[in-house]
Protein backbone atom coordinates (compact mmCIF):
# COMPACT_ATOMS: atom_id res chain seq x y z
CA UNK A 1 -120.73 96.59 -133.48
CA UNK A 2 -120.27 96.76 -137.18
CA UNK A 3 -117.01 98.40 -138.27
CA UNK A 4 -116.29 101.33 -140.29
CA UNK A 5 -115.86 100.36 -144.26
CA UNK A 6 -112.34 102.92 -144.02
CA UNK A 7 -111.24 99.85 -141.86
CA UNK A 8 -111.49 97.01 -143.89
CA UNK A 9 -112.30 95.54 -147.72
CA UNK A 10 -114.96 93.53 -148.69
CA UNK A 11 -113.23 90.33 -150.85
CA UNK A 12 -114.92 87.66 -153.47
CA UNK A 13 -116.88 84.84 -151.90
CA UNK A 14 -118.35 87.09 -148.47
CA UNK A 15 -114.07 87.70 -147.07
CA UNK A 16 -113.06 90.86 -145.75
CA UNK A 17 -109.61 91.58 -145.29
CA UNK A 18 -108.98 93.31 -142.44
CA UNK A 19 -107.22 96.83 -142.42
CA UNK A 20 -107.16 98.11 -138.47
CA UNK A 21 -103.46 96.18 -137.95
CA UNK A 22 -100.66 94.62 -140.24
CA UNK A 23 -101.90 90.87 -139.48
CA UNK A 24 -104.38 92.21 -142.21
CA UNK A 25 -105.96 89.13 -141.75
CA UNK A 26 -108.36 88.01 -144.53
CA UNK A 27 -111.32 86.18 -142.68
CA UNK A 28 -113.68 83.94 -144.44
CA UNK A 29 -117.77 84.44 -143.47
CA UNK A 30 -118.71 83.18 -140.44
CA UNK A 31 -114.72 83.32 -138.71
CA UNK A 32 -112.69 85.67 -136.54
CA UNK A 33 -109.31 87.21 -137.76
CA UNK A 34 -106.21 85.99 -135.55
CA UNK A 35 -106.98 88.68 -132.63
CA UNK A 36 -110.28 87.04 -131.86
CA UNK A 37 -111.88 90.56 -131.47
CA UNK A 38 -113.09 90.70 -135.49
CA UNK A 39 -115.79 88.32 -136.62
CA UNK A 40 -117.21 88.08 -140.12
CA UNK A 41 -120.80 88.06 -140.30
CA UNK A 42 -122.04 87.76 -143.60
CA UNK A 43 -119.30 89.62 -145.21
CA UNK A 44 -119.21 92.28 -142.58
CA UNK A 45 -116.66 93.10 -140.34
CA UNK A 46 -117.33 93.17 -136.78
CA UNK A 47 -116.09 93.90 -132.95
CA UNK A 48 -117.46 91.72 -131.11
CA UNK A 49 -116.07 93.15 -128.09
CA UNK A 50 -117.17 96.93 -128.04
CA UNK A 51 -117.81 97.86 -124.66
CA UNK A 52 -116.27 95.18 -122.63
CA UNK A 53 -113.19 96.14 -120.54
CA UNK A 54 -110.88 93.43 -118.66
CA UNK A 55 -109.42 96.63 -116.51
CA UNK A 56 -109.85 100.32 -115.18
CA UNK A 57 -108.37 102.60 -112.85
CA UNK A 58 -107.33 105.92 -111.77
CA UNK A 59 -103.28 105.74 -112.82
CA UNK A 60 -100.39 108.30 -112.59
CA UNK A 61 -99.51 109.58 -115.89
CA UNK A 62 -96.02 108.24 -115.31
CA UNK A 63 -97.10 104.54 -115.04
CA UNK A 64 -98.20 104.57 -119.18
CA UNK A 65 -95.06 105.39 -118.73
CA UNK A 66 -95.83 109.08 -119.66
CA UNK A 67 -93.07 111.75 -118.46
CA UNK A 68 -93.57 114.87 -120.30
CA UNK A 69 -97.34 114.65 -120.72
CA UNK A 70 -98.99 116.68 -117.94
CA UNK A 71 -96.03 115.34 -115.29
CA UNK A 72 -98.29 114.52 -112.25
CA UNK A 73 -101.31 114.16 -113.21
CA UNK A 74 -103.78 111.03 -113.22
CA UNK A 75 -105.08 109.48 -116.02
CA UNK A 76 -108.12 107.28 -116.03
CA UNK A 77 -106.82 103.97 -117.79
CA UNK A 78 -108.86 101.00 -119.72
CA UNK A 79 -107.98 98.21 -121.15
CA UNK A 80 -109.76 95.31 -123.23
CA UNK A 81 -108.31 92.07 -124.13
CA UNK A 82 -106.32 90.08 -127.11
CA UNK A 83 -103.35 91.67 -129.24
CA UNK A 84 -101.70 91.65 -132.99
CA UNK A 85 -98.75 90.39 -131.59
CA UNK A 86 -97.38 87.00 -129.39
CA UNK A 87 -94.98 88.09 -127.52
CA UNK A 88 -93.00 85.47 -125.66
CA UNK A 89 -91.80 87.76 -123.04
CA UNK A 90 -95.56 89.35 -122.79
CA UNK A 91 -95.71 91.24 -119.47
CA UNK A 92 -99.75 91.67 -119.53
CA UNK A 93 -100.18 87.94 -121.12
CA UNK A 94 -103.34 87.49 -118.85
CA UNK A 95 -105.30 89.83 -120.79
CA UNK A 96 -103.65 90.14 -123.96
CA UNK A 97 -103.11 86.11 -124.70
CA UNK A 98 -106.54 85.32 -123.51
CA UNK A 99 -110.14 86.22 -125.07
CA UNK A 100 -113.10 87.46 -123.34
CA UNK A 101 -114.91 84.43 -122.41
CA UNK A 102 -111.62 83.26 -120.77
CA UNK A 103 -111.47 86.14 -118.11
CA UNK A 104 -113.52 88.58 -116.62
CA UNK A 105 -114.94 91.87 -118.30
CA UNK A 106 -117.39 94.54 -117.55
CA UNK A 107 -119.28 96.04 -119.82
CA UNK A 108 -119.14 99.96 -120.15
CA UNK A 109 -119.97 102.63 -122.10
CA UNK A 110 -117.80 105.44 -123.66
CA UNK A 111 -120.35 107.81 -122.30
CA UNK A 112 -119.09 106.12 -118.65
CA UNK A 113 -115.94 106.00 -119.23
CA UNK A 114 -115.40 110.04 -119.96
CA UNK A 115 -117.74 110.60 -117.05
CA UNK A 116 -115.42 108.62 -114.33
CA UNK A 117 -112.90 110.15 -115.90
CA UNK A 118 -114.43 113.85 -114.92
CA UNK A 119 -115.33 112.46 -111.59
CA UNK A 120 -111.93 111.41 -110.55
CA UNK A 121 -109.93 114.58 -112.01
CA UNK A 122 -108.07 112.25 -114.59
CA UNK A 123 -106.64 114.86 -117.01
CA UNK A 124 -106.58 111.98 -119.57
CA UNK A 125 -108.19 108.99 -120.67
CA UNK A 126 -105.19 105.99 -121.23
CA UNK A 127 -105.90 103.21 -123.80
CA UNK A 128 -103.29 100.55 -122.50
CA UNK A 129 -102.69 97.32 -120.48
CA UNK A 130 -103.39 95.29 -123.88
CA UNK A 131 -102.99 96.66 -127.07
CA UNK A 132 -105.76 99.51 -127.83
CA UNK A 133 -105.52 98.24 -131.37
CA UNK A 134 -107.54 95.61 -130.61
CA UNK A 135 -110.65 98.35 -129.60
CA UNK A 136 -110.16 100.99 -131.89
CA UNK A 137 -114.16 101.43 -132.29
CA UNK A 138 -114.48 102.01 -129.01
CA UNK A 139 -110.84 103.91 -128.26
CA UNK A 140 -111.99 106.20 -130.85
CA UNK A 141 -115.92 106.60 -129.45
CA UNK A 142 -114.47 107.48 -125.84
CA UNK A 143 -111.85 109.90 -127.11
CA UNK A 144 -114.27 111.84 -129.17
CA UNK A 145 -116.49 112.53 -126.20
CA UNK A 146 -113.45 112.92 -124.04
CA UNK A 147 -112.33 115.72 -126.07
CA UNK A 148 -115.37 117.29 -125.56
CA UNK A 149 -114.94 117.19 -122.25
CA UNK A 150 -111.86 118.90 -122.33
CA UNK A 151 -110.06 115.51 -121.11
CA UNK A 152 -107.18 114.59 -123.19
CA UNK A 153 -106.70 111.13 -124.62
CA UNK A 154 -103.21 108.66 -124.74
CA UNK A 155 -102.68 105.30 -126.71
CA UNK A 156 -99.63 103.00 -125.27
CA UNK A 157 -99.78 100.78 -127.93
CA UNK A 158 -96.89 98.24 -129.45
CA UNK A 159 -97.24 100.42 -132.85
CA UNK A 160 -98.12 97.20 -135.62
CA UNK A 161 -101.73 99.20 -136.17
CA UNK A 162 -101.95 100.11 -140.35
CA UNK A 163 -101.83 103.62 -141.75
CA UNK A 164 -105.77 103.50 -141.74
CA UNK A 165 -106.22 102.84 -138.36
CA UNK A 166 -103.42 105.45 -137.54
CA UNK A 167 -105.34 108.17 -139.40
CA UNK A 168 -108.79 107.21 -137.46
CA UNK A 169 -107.56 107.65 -134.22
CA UNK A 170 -104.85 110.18 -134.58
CA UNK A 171 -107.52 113.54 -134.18
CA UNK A 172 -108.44 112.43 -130.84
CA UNK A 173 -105.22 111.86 -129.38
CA UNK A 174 -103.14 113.86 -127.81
CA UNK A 175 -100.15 111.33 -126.92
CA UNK A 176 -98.56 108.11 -127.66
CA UNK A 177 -96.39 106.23 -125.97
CA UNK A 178 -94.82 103.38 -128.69
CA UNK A 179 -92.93 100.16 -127.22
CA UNK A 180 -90.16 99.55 -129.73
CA UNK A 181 -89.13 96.17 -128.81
CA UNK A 182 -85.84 95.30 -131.15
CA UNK A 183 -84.00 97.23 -133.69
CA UNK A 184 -84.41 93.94 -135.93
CA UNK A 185 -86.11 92.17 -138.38
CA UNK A 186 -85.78 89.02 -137.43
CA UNK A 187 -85.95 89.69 -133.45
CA UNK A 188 -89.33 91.13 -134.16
CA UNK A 189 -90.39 88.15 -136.45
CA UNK A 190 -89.40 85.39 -134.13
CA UNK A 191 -89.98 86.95 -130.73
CA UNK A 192 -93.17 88.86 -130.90
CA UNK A 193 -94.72 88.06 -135.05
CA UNK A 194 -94.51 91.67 -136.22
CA UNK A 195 -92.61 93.80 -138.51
CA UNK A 196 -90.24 96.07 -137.66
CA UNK A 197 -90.88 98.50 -140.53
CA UNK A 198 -94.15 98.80 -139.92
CA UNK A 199 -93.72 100.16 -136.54
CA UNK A 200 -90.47 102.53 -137.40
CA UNK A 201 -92.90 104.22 -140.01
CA UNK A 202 -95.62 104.50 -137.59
CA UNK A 203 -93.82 105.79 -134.95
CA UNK A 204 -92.56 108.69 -137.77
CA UNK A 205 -96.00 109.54 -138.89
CA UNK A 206 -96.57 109.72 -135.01
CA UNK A 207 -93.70 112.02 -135.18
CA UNK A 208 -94.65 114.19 -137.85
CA UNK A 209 -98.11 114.58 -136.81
CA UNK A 210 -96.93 116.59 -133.83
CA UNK A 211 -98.97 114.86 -130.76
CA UNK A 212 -96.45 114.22 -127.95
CA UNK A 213 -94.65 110.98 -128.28
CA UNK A 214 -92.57 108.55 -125.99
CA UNK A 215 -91.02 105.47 -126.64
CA UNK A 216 -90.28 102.60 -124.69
CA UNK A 217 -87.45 99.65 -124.90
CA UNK A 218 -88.10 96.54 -122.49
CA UNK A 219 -83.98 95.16 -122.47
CA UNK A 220 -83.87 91.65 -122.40
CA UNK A 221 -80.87 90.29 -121.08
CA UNK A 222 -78.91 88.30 -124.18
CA UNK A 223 -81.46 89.59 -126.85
CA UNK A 224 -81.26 92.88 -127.50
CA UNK A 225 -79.34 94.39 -124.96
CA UNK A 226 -76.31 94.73 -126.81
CA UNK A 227 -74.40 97.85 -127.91
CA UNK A 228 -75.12 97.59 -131.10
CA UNK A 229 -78.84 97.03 -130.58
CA UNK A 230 -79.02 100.35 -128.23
CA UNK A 231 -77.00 102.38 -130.48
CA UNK A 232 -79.59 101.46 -133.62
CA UNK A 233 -82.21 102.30 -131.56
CA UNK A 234 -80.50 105.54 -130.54
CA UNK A 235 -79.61 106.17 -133.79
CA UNK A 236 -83.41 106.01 -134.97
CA UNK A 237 -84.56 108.71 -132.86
CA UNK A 238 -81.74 110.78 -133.56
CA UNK A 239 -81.72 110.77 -137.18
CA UNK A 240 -85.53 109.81 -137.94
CA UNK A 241 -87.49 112.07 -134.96
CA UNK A 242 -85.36 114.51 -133.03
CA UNK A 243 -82.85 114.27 -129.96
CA UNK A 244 -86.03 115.52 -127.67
CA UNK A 245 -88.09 112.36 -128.08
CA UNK A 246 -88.03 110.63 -124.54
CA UNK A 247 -87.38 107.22 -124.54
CA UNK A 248 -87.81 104.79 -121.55
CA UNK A 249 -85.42 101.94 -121.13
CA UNK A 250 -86.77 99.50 -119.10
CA UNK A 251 -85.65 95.92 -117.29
CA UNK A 252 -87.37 92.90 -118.31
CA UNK A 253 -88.34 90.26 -115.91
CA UNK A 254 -88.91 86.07 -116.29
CA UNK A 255 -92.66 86.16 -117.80
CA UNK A 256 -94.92 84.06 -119.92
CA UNK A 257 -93.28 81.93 -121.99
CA UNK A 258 -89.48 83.54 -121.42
CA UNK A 259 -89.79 82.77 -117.72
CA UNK A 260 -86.29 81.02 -117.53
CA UNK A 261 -84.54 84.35 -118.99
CA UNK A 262 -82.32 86.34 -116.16
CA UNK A 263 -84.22 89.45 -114.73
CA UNK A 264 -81.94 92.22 -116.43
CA UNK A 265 -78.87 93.34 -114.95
CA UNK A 266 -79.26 96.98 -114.32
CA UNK A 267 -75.93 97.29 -115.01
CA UNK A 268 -77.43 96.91 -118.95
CA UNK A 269 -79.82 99.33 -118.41
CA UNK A 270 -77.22 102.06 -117.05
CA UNK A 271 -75.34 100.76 -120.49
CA UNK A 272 -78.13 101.74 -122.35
CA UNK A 273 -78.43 105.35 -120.43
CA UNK A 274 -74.39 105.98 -121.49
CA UNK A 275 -74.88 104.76 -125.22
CA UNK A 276 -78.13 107.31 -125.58
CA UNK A 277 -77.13 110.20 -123.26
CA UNK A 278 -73.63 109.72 -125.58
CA UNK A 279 -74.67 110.35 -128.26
CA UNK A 280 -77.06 113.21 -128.24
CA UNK A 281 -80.70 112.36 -126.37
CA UNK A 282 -82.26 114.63 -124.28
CA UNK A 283 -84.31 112.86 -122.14
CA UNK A 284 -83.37 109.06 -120.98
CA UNK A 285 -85.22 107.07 -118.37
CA UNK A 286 -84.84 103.87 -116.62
CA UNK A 287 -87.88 101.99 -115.67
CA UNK A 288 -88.53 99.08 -113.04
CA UNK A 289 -85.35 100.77 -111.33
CA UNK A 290 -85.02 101.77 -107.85
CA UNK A 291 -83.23 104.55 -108.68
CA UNK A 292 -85.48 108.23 -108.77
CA UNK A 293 -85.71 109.08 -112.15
CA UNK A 294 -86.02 112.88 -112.30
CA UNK A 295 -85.88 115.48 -115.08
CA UNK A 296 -82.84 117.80 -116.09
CA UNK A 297 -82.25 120.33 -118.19
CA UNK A 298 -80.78 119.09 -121.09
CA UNK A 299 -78.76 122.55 -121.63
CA UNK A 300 -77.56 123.86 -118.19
CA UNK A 301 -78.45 120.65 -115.95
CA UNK A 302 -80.99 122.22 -113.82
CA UNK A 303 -83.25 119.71 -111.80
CA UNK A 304 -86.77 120.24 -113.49
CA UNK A 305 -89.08 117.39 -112.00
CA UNK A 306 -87.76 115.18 -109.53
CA UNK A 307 -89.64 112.02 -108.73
CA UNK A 308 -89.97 109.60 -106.46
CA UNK A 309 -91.31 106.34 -107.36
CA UNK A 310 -95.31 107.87 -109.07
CA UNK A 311 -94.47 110.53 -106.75
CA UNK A 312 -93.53 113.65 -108.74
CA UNK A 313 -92.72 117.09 -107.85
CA UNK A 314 -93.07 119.78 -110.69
CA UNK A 315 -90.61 122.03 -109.02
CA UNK A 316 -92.11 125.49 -110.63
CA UNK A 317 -88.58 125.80 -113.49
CA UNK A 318 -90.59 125.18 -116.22
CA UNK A 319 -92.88 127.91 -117.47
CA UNK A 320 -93.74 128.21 -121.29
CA UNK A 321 -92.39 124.98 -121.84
CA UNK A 322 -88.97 126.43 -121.06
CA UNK A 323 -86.32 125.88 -118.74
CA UNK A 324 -86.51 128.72 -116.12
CA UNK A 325 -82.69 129.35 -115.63
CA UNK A 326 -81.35 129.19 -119.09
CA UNK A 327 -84.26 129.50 -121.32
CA UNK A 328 -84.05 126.43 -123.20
CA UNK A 329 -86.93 125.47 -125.24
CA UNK A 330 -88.03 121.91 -123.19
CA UNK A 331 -90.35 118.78 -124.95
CA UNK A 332 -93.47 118.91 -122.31
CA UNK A 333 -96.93 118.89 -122.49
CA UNK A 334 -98.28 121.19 -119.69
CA UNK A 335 -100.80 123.88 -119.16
């Protein structure tokens, strides 16, 4: 499928430099960029993987992870292969390291996709299990006839997408979910080949643009697990978005090629929960935990969702996106 001339420049000598993430590889004629989803063909940029899908199901909301976006209800997720990033700790490396003639896909159509969507009361379509990035063309075809459907549309993506491809796919959807990985430079350079300012200003614009927004923090023991680290982090959403941004901090296991790394202590993670509760945010979440990880008032304490593994209970104290009891205005996405 040929690609949109918003997303990418023609160049002297049949290049195009392409603008849908910040690899903004420039590809010579008759070559792929490094994602191995682009191909030049005769000084046109292409996807040459529109339509084919390494994985779908029928997922709770909260397994994006998703907590304030319609709490409880399913979402209908898809996924495609390859990724703008290499990261060593990769949890989804099977999909996102490999290219399609290296693993399974089907072949589906948007037109598909929104209709099992209908058919198994998903409330929402999730782009996710490798980076969406990598099938904007096709994110964005889906989530245009999703919409008119009345199905909403979420993108759990790692955030290095450019401004253009931001601004193509931000009037379909309705929530993001952004994994900020380290509060560094040089962390993000050597441990995943991305820029860190790239993603902070994305995840503002994100922000700004008012669709709901999460963020997620996989803690690596030893690597960015420290105080410090956290407290940046913390720090970002408190003085760049706003105390009511949930964030999900989440323990990292031995994986791809950091699979000699401890599984975190979730004594780090509880550190983490301290540092951000602390020093102001609202809404703080441990993932891969055993603990329940229910939903409080962050004004009077009163238990608003309480869940159980995917297993969540709306317990009827929210209603016009306030807390029932003391009338707090709440961050939620419900009908």
């Amino acid at each position: 499928m040929k690609i949109e001339s918003v997303l990418y420049e023609k160049l002297a000598k049949s290049r195009v430099k392409c603008n849908i993430c910040n690899q903004n590889c420039i590809i010579p004629e008759g070559d792929y960029g490094l994602c191995m989803t682009r191909y030049n063909d005769g000084g046109d940029l292409y996807s040459i993987t529109y339509g084919q899908i390494s994985s779908y199901n029928v997922d709770p909301i909260e397994k994006k992870p998703l907590y304030h976006f319609y709490p409880g209800s399913l979402a209908y997720s898809i996924g495609g292969y390859g990724c703008n990033m290499a990261c060593l700790a990769c949890q989804n490396y099977i999909i996102s390291q490999k290219i399609a003639k290296d693993i399974g896909t089907v072949n589906i159509m948007p037109e598909t996709i929104v209709k099992n969507a209908a058919l198994t009361n998903c409330k929402s379509i999730a782009y996710t299990y490798n980076e969406p990035t990598m099938f904007l063309e096709y994110v964005g075809d889906c989530s245009k006839l999703a919409h008119g459907e009345n199905i909403k549309n979420v993108f759990i993506s790692n955030g290095f997408f450019t401004s253009e491809a931001l601004e193509y796919i931000l009037p379909y959807m309705d929530g993001f979910n952004i994994d900020l990985k380290f509060m560094s430079k040089q962390l993000y350079k050597d441990y995943s080949d991305a820029r860190l300012d790239v993603i902070l200003d994305n995840i503002k614009a994100i922000y700004e643009s008012k669709a709901h927004l999460e963020l997620t923090n996989l803690v690596i023991e030893d690597l960015n697990d420290s105080d410090d680290m956290i407290q940046r982090l913390v720090d970002f959403i408190i003085d760049e978005l706003g105390p009511e941004v949930p964030i999900h901090f989440t323990r990292a296991f031995p994986y791809y090629k950091m699979d000699d790394i401890e599984a975190t202590n979730p004594s780090s993670l509880i550190n983490a929960f301290d540092i951000a509760h602390r020093t102001g945010l609202e809404y703080i979440y441990l993932g891969n935990m055993p603990d329940d990880q229910n939903t409080f008032c962050p004004e009077c304490g009163e238990l608003l969702i309480e869940r159980n593994g995917y297993f969540t209970k709306d317990l009827g104290k929210i209603k016009n996106n306030k807390c029932t009891n003391c009338g707090r205005k709440l961050n939620f996405v419900m009908d």
